[in-house]
Protein backbone atom coordinates (compact mmCIF):
# COMPACT_ATOMS: atom_id res chain seq x y z
CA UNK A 1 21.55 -143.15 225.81
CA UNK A 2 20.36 -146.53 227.14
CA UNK A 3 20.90 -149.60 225.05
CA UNK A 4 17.87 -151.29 224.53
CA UNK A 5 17.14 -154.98 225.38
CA UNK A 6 17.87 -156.52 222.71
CA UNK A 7 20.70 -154.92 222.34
CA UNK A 8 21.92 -155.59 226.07
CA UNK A 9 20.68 -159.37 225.31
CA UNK A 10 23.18 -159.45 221.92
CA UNK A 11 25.87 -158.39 224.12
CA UNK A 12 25.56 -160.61 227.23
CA UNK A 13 25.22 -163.63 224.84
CA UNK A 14 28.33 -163.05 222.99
CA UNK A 15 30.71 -165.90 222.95
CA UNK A 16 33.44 -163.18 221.40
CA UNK A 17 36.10 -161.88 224.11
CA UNK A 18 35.28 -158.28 223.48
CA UNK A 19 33.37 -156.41 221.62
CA UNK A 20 32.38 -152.64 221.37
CA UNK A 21 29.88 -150.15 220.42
CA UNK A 22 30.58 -146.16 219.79
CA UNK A 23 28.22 -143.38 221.13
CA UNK A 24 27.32 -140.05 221.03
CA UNK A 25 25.84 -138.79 224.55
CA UNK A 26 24.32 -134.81 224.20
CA UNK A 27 24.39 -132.51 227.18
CA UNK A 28 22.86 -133.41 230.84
CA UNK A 29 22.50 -137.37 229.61
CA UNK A 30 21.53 -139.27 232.99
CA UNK A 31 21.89 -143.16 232.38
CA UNK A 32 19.89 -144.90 235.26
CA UNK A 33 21.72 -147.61 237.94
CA UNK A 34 22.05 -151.02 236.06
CA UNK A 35 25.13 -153.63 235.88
CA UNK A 36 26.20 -155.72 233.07
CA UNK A 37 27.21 -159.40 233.29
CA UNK A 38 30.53 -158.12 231.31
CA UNK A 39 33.40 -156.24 232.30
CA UNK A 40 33.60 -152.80 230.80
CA UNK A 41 35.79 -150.42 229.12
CA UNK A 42 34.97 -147.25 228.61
CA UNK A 43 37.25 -144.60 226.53
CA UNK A 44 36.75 -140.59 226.31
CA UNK A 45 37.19 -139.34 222.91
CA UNK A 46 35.61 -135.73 224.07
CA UNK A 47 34.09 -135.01 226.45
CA UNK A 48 34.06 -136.20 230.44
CA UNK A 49 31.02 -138.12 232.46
CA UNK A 50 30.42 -138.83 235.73
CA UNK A 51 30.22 -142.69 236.50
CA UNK A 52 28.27 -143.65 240.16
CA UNK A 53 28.43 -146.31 241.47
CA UNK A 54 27.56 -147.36 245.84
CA UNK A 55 31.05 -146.83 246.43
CA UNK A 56 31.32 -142.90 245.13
CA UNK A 57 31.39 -141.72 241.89
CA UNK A 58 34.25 -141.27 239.37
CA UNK A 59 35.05 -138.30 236.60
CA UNK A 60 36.53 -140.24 233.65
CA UNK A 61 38.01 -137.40 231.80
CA UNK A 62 38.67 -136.96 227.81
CA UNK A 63 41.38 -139.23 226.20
CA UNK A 64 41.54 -141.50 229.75
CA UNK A 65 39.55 -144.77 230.07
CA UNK A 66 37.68 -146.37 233.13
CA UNK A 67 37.42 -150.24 234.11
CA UNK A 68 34.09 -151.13 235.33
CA UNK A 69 34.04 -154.68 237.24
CA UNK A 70 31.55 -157.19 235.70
CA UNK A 71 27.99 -157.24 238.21
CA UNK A 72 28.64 -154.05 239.30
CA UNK A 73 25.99 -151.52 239.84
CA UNK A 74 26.86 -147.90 238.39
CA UNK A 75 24.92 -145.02 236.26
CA UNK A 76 26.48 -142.25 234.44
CA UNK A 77 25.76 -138.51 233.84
CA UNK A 78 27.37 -136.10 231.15
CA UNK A 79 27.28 -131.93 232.29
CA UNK A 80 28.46 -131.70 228.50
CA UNK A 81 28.00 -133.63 225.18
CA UNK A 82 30.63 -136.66 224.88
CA UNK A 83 31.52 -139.23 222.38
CA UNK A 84 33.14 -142.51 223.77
CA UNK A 85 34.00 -145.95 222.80
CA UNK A 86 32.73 -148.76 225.66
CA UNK A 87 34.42 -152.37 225.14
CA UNK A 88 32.68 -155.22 226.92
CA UNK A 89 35.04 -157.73 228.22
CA UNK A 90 34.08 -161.37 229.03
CA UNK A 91 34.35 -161.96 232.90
CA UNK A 92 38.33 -163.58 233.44
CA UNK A 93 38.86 -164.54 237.15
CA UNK A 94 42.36 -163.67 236.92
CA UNK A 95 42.05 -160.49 235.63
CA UNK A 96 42.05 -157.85 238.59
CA UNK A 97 42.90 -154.34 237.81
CA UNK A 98 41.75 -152.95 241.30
CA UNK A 99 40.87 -153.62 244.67
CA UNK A 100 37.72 -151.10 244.08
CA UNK A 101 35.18 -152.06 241.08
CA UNK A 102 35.88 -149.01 238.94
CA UNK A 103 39.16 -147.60 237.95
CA UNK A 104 40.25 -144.76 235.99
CA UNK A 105 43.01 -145.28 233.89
CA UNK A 106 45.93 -142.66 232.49
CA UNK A 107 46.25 -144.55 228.80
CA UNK A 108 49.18 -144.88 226.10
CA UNK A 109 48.71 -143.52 222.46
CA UNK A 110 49.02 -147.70 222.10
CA UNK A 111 46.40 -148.63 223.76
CA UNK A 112 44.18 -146.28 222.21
CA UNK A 113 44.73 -147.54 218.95
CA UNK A 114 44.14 -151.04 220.58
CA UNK A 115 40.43 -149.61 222.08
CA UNK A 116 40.03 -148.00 218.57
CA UNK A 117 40.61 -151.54 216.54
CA UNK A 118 38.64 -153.62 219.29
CA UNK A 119 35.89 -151.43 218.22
CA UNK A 120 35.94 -152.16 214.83
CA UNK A 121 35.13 -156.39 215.38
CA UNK A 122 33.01 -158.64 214.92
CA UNK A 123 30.39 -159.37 217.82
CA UNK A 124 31.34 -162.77 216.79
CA UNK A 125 35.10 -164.09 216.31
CA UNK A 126 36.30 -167.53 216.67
CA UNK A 127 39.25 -168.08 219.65
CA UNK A 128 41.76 -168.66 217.92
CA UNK A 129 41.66 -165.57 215.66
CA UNK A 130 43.58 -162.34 215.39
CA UNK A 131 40.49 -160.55 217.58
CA UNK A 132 41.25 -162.63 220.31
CA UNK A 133 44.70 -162.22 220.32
CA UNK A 134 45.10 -158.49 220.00
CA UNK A 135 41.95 -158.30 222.41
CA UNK A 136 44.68 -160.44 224.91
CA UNK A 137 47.45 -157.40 224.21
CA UNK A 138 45.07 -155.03 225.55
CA UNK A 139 44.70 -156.96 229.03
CA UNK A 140 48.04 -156.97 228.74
CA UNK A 141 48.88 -153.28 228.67
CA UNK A 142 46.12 -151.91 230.47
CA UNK A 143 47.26 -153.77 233.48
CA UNK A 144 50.79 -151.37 233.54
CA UNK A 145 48.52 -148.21 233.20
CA UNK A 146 48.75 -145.58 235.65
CA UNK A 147 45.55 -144.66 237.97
CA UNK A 148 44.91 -141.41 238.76
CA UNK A 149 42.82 -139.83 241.61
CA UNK A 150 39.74 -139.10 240.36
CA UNK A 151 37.40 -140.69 242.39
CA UNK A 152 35.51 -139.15 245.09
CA UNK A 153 34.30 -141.59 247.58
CA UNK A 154 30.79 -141.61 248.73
CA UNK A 155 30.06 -141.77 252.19
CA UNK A 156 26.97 -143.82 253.84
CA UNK A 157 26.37 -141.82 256.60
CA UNK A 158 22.89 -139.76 256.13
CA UNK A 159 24.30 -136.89 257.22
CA UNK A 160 27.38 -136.84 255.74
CA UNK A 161 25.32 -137.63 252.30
CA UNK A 162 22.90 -134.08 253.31
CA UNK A 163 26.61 -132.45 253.07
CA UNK A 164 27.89 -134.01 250.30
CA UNK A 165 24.90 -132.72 248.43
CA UNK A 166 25.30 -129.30 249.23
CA UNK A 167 28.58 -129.66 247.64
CA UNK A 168 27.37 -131.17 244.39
CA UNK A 169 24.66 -128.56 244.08
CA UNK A 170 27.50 -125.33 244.34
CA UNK A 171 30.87 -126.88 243.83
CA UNK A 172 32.08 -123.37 244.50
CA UNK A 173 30.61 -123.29 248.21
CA UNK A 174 33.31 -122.40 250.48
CA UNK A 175 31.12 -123.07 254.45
CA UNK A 176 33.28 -124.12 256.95
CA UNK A 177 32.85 -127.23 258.22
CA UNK A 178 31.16 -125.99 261.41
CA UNK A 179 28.69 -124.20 259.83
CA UNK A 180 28.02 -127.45 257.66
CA UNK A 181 27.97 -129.48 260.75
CA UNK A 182 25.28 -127.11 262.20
CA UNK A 183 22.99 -127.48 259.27
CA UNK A 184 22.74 -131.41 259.45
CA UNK A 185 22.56 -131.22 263.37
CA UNK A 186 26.12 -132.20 264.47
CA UNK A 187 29.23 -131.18 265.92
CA UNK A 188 31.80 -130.26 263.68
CA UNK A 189 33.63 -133.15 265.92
CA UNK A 190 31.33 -135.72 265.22
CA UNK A 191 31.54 -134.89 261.08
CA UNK A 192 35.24 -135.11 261.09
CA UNK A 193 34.81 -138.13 262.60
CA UNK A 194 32.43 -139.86 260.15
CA UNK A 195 34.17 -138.58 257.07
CA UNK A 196 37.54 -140.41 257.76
CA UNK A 197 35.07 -143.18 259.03
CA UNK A 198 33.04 -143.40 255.94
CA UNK A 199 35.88 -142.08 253.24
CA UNK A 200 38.89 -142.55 254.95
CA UNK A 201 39.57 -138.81 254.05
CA UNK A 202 39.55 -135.90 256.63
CA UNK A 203 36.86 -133.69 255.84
CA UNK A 204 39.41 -131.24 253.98
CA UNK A 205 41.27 -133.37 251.64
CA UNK A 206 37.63 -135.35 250.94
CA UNK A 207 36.51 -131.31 249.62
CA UNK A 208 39.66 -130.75 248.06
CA UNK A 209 39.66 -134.23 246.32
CA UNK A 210 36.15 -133.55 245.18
CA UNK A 211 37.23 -129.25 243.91
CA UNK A 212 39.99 -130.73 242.04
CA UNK A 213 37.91 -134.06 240.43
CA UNK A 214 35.21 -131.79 239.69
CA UNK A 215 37.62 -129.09 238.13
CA UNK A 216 38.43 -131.88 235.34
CA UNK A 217 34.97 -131.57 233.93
CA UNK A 218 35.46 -127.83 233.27
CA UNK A 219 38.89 -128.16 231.95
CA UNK A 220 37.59 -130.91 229.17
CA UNK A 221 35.57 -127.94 228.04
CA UNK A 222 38.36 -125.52 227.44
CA UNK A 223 37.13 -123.02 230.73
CA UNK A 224 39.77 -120.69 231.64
CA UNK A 225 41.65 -121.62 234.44
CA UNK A 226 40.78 -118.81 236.52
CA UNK A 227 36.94 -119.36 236.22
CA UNK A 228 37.45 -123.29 236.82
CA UNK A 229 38.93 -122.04 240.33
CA UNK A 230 35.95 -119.45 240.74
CA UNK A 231 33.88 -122.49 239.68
CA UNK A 232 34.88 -125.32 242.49
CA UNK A 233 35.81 -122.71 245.60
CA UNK A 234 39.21 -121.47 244.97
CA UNK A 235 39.51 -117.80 245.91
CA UNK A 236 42.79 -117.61 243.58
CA UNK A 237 43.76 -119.49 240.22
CA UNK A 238 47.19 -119.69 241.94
CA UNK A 239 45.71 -121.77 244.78
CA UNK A 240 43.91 -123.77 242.14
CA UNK A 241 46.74 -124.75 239.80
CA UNK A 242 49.32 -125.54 243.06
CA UNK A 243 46.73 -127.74 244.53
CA UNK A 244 46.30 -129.56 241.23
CA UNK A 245 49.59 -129.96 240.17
CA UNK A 246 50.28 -131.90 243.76
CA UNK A 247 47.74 -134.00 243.26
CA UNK A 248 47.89 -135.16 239.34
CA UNK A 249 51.42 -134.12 238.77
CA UNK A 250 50.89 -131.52 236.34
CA UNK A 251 49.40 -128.01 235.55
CA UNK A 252 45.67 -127.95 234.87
CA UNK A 253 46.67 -126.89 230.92
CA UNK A 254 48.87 -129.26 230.54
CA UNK A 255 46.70 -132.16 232.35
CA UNK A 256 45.51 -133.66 228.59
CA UNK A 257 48.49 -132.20 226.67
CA UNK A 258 50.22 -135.25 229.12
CA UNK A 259 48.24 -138.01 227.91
CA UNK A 260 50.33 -138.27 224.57
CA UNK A 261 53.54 -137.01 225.66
């Protein structure tokens, strides 16, 4: 859904340190560009969604949270329904939890108890109050959180862009790069090039990064793991689960079982 204006108004004007909303998005949601004069919060209870923003786009999987920098321009899609909790932080100068303006976050069974509470305020809470203070423990914690990998940079380049495309359209295409560079009009060369120009990524680990980020989407949905391989270009489940595990650490089944371990 989008909020509506005055709803968007209520929420910029806040003088409250955060405060929340809870939604409900159904299947193949598309939430246009915008930006908020807030910080944001945003926490999977089921479910993943894409967020875009000019700088790539991110997969914020179930039970993990992602940090949206205040004026920044971003839009969201859901493949599948989802139901999520979004805080909206007043702007703090000193408060940096990345060098990029989104950030996905690995959270503690703590803090999601603190996201869960945060909800429940007031839109408007005096300073000095318990709100504000447990609102401060939050900062606090998220700041220690691990970030996981699950961004998939977006290059400028026009061409580059006519490729990525082709990859969003059939995550399972498997072309090799000089047939891709063919079909924009390049040398497979000059693509290598522009992809560690644009992404700093080779061209391989940019489509493995984006198989594996992708995968997550599937996995939140309970697909086996040897169609999710099938699914983003893997020719065995094998191939699939050792290329995820060295990236996130972990199996594919037990990638949300980790969460509250």
């Amino acid at each position: 859904m989008h909020h509506s204006s005055p709803l968007i108004k209520a929420i910029e004007e806040s003088s409250s340190f955060i405060i929340g909303v809870s939604e409900k998005w159904e299947t193949d949601t598309e939430i246009p560009m915008h930006k908020h004069s807030r910080h944001q919060l945003i926490y999977s209870i089921k479910g993943s969604i894409q967020v875009l923003t000019d700088q790539g786009y991110w997969i914020l999987p179930p039970m993990r949270a992602i940090w949206i920098d205040r004026e920044t321009a971003h839009g969201f899609r859901s493949r599948y329904s989802a139901e999520i909790h979004i805080l909206y932080i007043k702007p703090d100068t000193d408060f940096q939890l990345s060098k990029t303006s989104c950030v996905v976050l690995n959270i503690t069974p703590l803090i999601k108890e603190l996201v869960k509470k945060c909800i429940t305020f007031e839109w408007y809470y005096p300073t000095n109050s318990a709100e504000n203070r447990l609102s401060q423990v939050l900062l606090d914690q998220l700041k220690n959180m691990d970030q996981p990998p699950v961004n998939i940079p977006e290059p400028q380049n026009p061409k580059l862009k006519k490729i990525v495309q082709i990859f969003r359209d059939n995550p399972s295409n498997t072309m090799k790069l000089s047939d891709l560079a063919n079909s924009v009009h390049a040398s497979e060369r000059t693509i290598e090039r522009l992809f560690v120009q644009d992404t700093e990524m080779s061209f391989s680990e940019w489509r493995n990064r984006f198989r594996l980020v992708t995968s997550l989407e599937y996995l939140a949905e309970n697909v086996t793991v040897s169609n999710i391989a099938n699914l983003v270009g893997y020719d065995h489940s094998s191939s699939y689960i050792t290329a995820f595990k060295k990236m996130f650490g972990c199996t594919p089944k037990q990638y949300f079982s980790s969460v509250e371990s």
